[in-house]
C-alpha atoms as a PDB file:
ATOM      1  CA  UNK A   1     -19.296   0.142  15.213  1.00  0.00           C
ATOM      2  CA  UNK A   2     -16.640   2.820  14.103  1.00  0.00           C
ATOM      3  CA  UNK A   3     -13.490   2.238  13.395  1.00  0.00           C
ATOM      4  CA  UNK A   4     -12.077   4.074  16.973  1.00  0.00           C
ATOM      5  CA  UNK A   5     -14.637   1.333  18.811  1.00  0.00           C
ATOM      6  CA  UNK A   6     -13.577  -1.509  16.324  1.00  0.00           C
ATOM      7  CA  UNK A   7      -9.723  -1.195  17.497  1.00  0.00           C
ATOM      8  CA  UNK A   8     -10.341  -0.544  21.080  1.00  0.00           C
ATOM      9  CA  UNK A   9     -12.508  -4.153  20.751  1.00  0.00           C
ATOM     10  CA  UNK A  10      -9.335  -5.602  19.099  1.00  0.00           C
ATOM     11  CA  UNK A  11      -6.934  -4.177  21.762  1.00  0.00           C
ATOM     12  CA  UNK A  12      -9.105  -5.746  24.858  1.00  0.00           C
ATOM     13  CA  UNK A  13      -9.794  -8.998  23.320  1.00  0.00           C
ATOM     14  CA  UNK A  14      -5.727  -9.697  22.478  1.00  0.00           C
ATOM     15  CA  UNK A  15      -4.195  -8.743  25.631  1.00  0.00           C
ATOM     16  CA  UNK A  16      -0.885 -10.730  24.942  1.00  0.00           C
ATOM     17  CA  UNK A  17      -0.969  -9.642  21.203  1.00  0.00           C
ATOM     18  CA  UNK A  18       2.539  -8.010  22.030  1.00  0.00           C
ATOM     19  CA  UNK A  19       3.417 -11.801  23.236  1.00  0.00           C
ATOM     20  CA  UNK A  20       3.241 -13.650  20.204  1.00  0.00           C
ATOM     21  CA  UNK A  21       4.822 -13.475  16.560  1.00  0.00           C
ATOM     22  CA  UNK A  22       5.334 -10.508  14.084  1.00  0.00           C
ATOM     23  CA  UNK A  23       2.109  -9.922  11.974  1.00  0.00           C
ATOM     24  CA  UNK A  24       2.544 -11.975   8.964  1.00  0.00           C
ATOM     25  CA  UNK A  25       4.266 -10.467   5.553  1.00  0.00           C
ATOM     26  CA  UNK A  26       0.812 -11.015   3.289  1.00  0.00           C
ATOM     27  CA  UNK A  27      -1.489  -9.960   5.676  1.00  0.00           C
ATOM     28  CA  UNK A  28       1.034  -6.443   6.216  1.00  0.00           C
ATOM     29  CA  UNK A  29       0.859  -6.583   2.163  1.00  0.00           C
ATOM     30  CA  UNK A  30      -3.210  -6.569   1.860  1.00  0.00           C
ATOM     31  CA  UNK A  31      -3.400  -3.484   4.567  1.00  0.00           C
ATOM     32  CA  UNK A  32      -0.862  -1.799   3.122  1.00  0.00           C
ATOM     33  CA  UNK A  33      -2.122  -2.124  -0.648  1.00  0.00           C
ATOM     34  CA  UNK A  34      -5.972  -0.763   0.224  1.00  0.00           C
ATOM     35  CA  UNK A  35      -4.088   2.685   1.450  1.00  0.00           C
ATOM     36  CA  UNK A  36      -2.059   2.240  -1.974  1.00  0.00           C
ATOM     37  CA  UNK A  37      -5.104   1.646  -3.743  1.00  0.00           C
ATOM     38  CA  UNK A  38      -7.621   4.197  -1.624  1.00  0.00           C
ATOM     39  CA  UNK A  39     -10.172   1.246  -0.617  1.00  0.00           C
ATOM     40  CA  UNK A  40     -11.112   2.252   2.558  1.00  0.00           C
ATOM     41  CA  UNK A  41     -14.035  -0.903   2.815  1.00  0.00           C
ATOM     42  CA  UNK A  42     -11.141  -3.017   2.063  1.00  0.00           C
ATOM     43  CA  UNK A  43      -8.554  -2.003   5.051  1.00  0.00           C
ATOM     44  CA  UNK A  44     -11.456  -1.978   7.644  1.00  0.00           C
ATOM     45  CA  UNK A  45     -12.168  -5.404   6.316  1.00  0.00           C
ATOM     46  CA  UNK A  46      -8.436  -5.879   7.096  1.00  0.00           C
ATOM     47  CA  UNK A  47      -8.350  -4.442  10.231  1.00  0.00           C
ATOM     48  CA  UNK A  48     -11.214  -6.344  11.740  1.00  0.00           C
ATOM     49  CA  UNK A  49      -9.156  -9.426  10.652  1.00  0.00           C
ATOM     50  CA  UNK A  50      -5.732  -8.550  12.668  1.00  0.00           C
ATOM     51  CA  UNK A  51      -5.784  -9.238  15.992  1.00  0.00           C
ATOM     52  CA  UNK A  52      -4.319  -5.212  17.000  1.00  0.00           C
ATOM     53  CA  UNK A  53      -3.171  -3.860  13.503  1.00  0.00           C
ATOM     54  CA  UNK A  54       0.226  -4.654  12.579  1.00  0.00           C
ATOM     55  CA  UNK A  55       2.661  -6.199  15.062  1.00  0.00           C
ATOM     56  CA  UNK A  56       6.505  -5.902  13.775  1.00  0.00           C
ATOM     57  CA  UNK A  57       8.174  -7.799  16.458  1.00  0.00           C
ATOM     58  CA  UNK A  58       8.724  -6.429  20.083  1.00  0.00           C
ATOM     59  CA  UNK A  59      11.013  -3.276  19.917  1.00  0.00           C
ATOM     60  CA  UNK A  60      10.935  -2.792  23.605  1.00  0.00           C
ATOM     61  CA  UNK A  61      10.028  -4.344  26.965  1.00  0.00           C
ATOM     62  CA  UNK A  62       7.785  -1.322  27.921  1.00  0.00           C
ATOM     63  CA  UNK A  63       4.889  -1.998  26.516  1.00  0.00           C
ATOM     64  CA  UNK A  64       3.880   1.541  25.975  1.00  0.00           C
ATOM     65  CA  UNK A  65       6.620   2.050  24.331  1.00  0.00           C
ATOM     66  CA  UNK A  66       6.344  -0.805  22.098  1.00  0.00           C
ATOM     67  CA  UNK A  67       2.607   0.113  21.207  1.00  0.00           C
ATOM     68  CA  UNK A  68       4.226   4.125  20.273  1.00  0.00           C
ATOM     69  CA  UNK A  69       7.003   2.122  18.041  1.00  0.00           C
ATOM     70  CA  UNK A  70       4.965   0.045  16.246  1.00  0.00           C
ATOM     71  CA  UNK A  71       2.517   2.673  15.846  1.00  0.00           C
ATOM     72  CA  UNK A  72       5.274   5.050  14.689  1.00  0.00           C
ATOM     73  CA  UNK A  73       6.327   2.148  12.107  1.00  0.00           C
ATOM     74  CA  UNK A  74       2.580   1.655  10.792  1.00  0.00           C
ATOM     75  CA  UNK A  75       2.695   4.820  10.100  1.00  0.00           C
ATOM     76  CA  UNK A  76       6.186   5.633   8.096  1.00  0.00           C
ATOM     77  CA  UNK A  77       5.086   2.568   6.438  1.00  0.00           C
ATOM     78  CA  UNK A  78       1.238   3.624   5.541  1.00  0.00           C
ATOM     79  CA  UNK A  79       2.746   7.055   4.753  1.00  0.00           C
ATOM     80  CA  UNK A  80       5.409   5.136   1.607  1.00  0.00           C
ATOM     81  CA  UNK A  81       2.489   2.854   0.369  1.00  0.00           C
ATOM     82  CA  UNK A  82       0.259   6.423   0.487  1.00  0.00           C
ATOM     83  CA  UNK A  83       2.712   8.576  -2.157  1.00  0.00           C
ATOM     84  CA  UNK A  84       2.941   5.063  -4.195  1.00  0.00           C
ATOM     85  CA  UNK A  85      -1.215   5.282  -4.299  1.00  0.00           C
ATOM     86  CA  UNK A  86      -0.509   9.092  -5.709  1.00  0.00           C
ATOM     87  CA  UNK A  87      -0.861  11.167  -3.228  1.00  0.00           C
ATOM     88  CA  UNK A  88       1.705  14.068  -2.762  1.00  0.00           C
ATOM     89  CA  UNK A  89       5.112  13.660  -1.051  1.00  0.00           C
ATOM     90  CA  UNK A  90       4.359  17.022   0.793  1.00  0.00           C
ATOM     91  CA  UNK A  91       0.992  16.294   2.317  1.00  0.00           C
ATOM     92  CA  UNK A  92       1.886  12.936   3.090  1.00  0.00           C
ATOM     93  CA  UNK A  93       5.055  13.746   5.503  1.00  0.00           C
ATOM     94  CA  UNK A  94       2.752  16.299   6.622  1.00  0.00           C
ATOM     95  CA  UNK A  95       0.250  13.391   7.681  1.00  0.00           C
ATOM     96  CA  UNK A  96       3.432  11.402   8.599  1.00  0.00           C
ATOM     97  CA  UNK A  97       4.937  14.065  10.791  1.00  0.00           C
ATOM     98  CA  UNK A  98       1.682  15.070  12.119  1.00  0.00           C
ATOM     99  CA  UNK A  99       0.202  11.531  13.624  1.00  0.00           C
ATOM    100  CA  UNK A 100       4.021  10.822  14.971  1.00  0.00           C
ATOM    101  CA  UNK A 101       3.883  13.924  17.663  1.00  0.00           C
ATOM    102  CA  UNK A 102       0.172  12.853  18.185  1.00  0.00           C
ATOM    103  CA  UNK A 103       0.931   9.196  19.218  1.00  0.00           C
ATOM    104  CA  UNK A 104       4.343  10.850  21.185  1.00  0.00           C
ATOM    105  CA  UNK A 105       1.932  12.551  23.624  1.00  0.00           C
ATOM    106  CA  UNK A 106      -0.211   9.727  23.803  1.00  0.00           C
ATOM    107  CA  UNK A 107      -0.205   8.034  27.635  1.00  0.00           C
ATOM    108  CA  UNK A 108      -2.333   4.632  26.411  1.00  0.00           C
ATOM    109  CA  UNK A 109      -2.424   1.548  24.793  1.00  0.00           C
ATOM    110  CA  UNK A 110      -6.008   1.851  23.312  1.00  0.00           C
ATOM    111  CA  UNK A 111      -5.384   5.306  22.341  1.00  0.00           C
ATOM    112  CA  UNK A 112      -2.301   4.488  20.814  1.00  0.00           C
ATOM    113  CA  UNK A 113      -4.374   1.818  18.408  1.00  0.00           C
ATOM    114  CA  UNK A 114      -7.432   4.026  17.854  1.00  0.00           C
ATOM    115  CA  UNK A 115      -5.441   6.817  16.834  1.00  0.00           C
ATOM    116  CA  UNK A 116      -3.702   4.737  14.755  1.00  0.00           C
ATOM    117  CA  UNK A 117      -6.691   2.990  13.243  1.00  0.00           C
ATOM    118  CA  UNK A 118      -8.278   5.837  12.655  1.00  0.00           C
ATOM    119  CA  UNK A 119      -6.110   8.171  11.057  1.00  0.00           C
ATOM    120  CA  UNK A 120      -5.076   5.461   8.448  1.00  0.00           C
ATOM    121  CA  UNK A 121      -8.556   5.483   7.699  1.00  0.00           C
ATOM    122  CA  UNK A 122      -8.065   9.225   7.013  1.00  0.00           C
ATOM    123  CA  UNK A 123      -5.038   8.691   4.727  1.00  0.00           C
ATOM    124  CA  UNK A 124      -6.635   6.111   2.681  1.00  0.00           C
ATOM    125  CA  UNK A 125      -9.749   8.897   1.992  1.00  0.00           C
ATOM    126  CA  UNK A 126      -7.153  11.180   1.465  1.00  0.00           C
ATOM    127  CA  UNK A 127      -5.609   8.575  -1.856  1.00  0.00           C
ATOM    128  CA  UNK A 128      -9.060   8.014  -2.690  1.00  0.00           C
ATOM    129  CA  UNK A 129     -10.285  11.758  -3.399  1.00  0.00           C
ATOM    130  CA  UNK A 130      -6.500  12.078  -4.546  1.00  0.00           C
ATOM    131  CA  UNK A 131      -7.239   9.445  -7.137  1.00  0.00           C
ATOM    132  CA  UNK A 132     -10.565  11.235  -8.271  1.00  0.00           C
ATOM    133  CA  UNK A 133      -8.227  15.252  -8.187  1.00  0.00           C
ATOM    134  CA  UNK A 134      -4.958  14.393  -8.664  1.00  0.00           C
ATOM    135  CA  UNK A 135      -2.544  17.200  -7.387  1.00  0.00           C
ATOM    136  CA  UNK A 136      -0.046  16.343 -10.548  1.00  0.00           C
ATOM    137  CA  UNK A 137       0.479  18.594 -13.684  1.00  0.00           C
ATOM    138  CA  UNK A 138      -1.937  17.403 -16.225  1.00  0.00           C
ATOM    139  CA  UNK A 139       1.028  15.605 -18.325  1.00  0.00           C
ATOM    140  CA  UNK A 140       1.323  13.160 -15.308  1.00  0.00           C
ATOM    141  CA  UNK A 141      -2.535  12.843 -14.560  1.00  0.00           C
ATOM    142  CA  UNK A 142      -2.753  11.943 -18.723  1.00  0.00           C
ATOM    143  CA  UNK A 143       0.397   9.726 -18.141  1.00  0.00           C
ATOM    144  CA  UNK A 144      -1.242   8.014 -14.668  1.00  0.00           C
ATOM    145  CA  UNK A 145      -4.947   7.506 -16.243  1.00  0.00           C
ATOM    146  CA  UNK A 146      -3.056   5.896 -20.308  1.00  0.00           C
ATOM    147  CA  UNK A 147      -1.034   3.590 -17.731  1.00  0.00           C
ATOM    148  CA  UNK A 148      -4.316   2.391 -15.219  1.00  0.00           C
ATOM    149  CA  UNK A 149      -6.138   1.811 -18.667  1.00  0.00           C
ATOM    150  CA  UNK A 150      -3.726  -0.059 -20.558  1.00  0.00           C
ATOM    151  CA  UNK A 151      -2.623  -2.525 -18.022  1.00  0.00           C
ATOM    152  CA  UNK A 152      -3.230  -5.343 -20.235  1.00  0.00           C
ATOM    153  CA  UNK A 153      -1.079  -3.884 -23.182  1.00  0.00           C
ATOM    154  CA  UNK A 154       2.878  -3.612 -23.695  1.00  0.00           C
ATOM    155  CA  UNK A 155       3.468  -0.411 -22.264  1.00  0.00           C
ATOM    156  CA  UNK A 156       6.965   1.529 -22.535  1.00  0.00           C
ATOM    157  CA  UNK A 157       8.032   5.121 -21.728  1.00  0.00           C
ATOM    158  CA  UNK A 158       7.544   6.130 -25.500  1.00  0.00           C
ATOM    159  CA  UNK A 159       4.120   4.470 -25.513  1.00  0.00           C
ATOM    160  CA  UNK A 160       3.357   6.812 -22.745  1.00  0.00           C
ATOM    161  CA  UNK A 161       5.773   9.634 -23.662  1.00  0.00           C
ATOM    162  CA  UNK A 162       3.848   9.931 -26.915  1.00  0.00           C
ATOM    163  CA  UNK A 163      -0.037   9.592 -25.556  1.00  0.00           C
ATOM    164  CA  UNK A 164       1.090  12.493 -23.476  1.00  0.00           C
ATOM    165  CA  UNK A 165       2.218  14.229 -26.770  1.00  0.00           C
ATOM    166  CA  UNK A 166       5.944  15.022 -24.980  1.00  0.00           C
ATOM    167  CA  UNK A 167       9.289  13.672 -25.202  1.00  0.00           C
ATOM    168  CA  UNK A 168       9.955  10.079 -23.572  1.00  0.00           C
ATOM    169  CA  UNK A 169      12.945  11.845 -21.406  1.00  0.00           C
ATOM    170  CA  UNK A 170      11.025  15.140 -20.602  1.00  0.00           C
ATOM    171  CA  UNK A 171       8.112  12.900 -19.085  1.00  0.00           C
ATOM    172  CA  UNK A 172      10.619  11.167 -17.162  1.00  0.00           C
ATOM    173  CA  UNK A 173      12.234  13.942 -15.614  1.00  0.00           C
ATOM    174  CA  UNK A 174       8.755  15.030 -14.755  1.00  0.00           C
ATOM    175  CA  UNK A 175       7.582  11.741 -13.586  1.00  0.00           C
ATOM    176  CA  UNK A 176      10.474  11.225 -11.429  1.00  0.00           C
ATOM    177  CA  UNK A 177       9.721  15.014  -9.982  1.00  0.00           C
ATOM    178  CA  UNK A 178       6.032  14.854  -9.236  1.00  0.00           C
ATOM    179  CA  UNK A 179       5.618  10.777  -8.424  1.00  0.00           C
ATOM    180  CA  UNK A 180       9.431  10.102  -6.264  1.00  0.00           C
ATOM    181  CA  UNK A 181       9.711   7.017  -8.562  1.00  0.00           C
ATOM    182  CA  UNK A 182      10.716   5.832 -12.158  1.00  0.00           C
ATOM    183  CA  UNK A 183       8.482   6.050 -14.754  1.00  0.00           C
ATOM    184  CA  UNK A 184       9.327   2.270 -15.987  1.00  0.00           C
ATOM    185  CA  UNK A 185       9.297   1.379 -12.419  1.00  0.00           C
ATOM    186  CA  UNK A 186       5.518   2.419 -11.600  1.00  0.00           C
ATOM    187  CA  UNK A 187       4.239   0.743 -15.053  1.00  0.00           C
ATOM    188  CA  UNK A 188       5.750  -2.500 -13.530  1.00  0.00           C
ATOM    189  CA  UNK A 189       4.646  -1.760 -10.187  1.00  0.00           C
ATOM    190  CA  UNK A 190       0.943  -1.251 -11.624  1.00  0.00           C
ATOM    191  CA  UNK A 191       1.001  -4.355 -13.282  1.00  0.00           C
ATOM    192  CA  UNK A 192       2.263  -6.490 -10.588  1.00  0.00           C
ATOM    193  CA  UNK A 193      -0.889  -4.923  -8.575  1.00  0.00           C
ATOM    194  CA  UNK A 194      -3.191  -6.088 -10.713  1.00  0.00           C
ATOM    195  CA  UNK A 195      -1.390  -9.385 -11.208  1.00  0.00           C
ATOM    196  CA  UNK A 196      -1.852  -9.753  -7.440  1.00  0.00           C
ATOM    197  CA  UNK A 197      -5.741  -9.205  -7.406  1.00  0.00           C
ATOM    198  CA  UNK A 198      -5.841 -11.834 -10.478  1.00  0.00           C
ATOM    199  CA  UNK A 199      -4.262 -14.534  -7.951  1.00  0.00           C
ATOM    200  CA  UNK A 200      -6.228 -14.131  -5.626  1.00  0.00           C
ATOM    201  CA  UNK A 201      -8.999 -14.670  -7.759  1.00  0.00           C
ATOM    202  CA  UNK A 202      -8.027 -18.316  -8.667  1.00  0.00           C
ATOM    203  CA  UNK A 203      -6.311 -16.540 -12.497  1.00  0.00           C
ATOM    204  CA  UNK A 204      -3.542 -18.832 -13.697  1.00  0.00           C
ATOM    205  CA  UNK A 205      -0.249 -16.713 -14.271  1.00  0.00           C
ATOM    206  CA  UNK A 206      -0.474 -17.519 -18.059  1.00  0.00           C
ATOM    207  CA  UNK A 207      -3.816 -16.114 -18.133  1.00  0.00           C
ATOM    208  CA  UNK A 208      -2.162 -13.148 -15.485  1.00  0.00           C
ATOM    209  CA  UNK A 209       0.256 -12.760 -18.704  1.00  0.00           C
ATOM    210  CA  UNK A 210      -2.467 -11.800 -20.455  1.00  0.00           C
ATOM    211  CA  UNK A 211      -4.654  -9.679 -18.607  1.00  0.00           C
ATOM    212  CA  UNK A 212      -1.539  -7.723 -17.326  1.00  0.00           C
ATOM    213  CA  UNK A 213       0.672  -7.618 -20.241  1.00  0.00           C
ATOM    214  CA  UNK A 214       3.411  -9.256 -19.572  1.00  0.00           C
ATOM    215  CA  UNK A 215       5.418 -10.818 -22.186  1.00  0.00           C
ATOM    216  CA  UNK A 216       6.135 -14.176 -20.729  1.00  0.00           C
ATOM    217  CA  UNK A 217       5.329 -16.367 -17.604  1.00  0.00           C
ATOM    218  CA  UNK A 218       8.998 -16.543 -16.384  1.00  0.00           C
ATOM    219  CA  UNK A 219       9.511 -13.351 -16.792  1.00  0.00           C
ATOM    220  CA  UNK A 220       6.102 -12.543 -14.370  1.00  0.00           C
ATOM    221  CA  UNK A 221       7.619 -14.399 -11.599  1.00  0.00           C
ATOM    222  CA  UNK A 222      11.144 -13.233 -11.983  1.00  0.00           C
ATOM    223  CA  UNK A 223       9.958  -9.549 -11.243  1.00  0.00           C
ATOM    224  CA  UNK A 224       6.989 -10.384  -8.697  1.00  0.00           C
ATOM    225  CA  UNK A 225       9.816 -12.265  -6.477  1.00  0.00           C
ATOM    226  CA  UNK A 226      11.814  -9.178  -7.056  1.00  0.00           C
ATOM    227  CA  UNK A 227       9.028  -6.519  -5.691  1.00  0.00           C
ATOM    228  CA  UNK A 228       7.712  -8.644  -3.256  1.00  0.00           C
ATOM    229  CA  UNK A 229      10.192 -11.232  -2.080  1.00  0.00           C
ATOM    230  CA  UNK A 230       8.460 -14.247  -2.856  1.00  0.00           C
ATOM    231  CA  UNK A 231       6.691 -16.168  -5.833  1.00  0.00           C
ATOM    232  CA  UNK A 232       3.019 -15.526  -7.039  1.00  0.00           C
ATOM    233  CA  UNK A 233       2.125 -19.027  -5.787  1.00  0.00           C
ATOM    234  CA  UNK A 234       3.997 -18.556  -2.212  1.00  0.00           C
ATOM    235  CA  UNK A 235       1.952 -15.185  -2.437  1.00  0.00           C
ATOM    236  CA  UNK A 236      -1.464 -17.020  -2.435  1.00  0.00           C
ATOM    237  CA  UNK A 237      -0.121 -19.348  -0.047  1.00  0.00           C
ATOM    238  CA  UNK A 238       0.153 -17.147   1.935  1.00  0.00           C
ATOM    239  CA  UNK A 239      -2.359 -15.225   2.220  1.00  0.00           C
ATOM    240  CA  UNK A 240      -4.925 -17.844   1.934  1.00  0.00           C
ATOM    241  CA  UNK A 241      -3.280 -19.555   4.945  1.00  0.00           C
ATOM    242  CA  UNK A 242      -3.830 -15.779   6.860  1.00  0.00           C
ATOM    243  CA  UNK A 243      -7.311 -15.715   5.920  1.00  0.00           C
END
């Protein structure tokens, strides 16, 4: 079954989908993250397991127009997590702008959600050959690959600054340029994604510590409850409770 077939399925067998409560925040989270991360297995795996994508509350009482605004949302949503994941601001509003006028002109539910399910599909292939060919200068590409390899160690802007063999503010400036985001702020951000696949794996967060270098259990949760709004163990409540 393709993924256009998959969502139509979906769409038929939840008829009063638009009836019941929002999507929940975790399982928005995991679909969201396999478009950051370019795992395309992973967000069909996710997609078979929602009952018609992501459902963000009911915008309007036509429900044609509520499929085109949550659609719409999916998208500027899939389209943020996408430039996190690396790929390029430019060809990502492109996608963004692109799938908007699509879904606009659209005159049914089911093609609302196939469209939909199938061009995020698209944009996670797009993060994943991104992620293989970077479109970054080769300073950020060095600086991207030191970071994803040295998740487990202390890592500052020097530590970085100085693999790249450049100054700590020129990479910044750079960084900030080419990625939309804070150099200090994306090392954190890299971490807490891999602290996130440890907890789901059963990893304690002193072993999490550990594995993705951060300097103390307290101060783990303080900035996972800042990214994501809740604690690691509220986390894998939830998203064991979704599964």
């Amino acid at each position: 079954m393709n993924i256009g077939e998959l969502v139509t399925v979906k769409t038929i067998e939840s008829k009063n989908t638009l009836d019941e409560k929002r999507t929940p925040y975790g399982a928005e989270i995991r679909l969201f993250s396999c478009i950051q991360q370019g795992d395309i297995e992973s967000l069909i795996t996710q997609i078979k397991n929602l009952d018609s994508l992501i459902f963000m509350g009911r915008m309007s009482d036509d429900e044609l127009r509520q499929h085109k605004y949550m659609a719409v949302s999916t998208v500027t949503l899939a389209t943020r997590y996408a430039i996190q994941g690396g790929l390029n601001e430019t060809k990502a509003y492109e996608f963004s702008d692109r799938v908007i006028k699509t879904i606009d002109k659209l005159t049914d539910k089911n093609e609302i959600l196939m469209c939909l399910g199938i061009e995020l599909i698209k944009l996670t292939d797009d993060v994943k050959k991104n992620k293989k060919q970077p479109e970054f200068s080769p300073h950020i590409r060095n600086c991207i690959k030191y970071i994803n390899e040295n998740l487990s160690q202390k890592i500052s802007v020097s530590s970085v600054a100085e693999c790249c063999g450049i100054s700590a503010d020129y990479l910044s400036q750079i960084f900030k340029k080419e990625i939309g985001e804070k150099l200090s702020s994306y090392i954190l951000r890299q971490k807490l994604e891999k602290a996130k696949i440890l907890l789901l794996k059963g990893v304690t967060e002193k072993q999490i510590c550990v594995e993705a270098g951060f300097s103390s259990q307290a101060y783990f949760v303080t900035v996972f409850k800042k990214f994501y709004k809740m604690t690691p163990s509220d986390y894998i409540k939830i998203t064991k409770s979704n599964n």
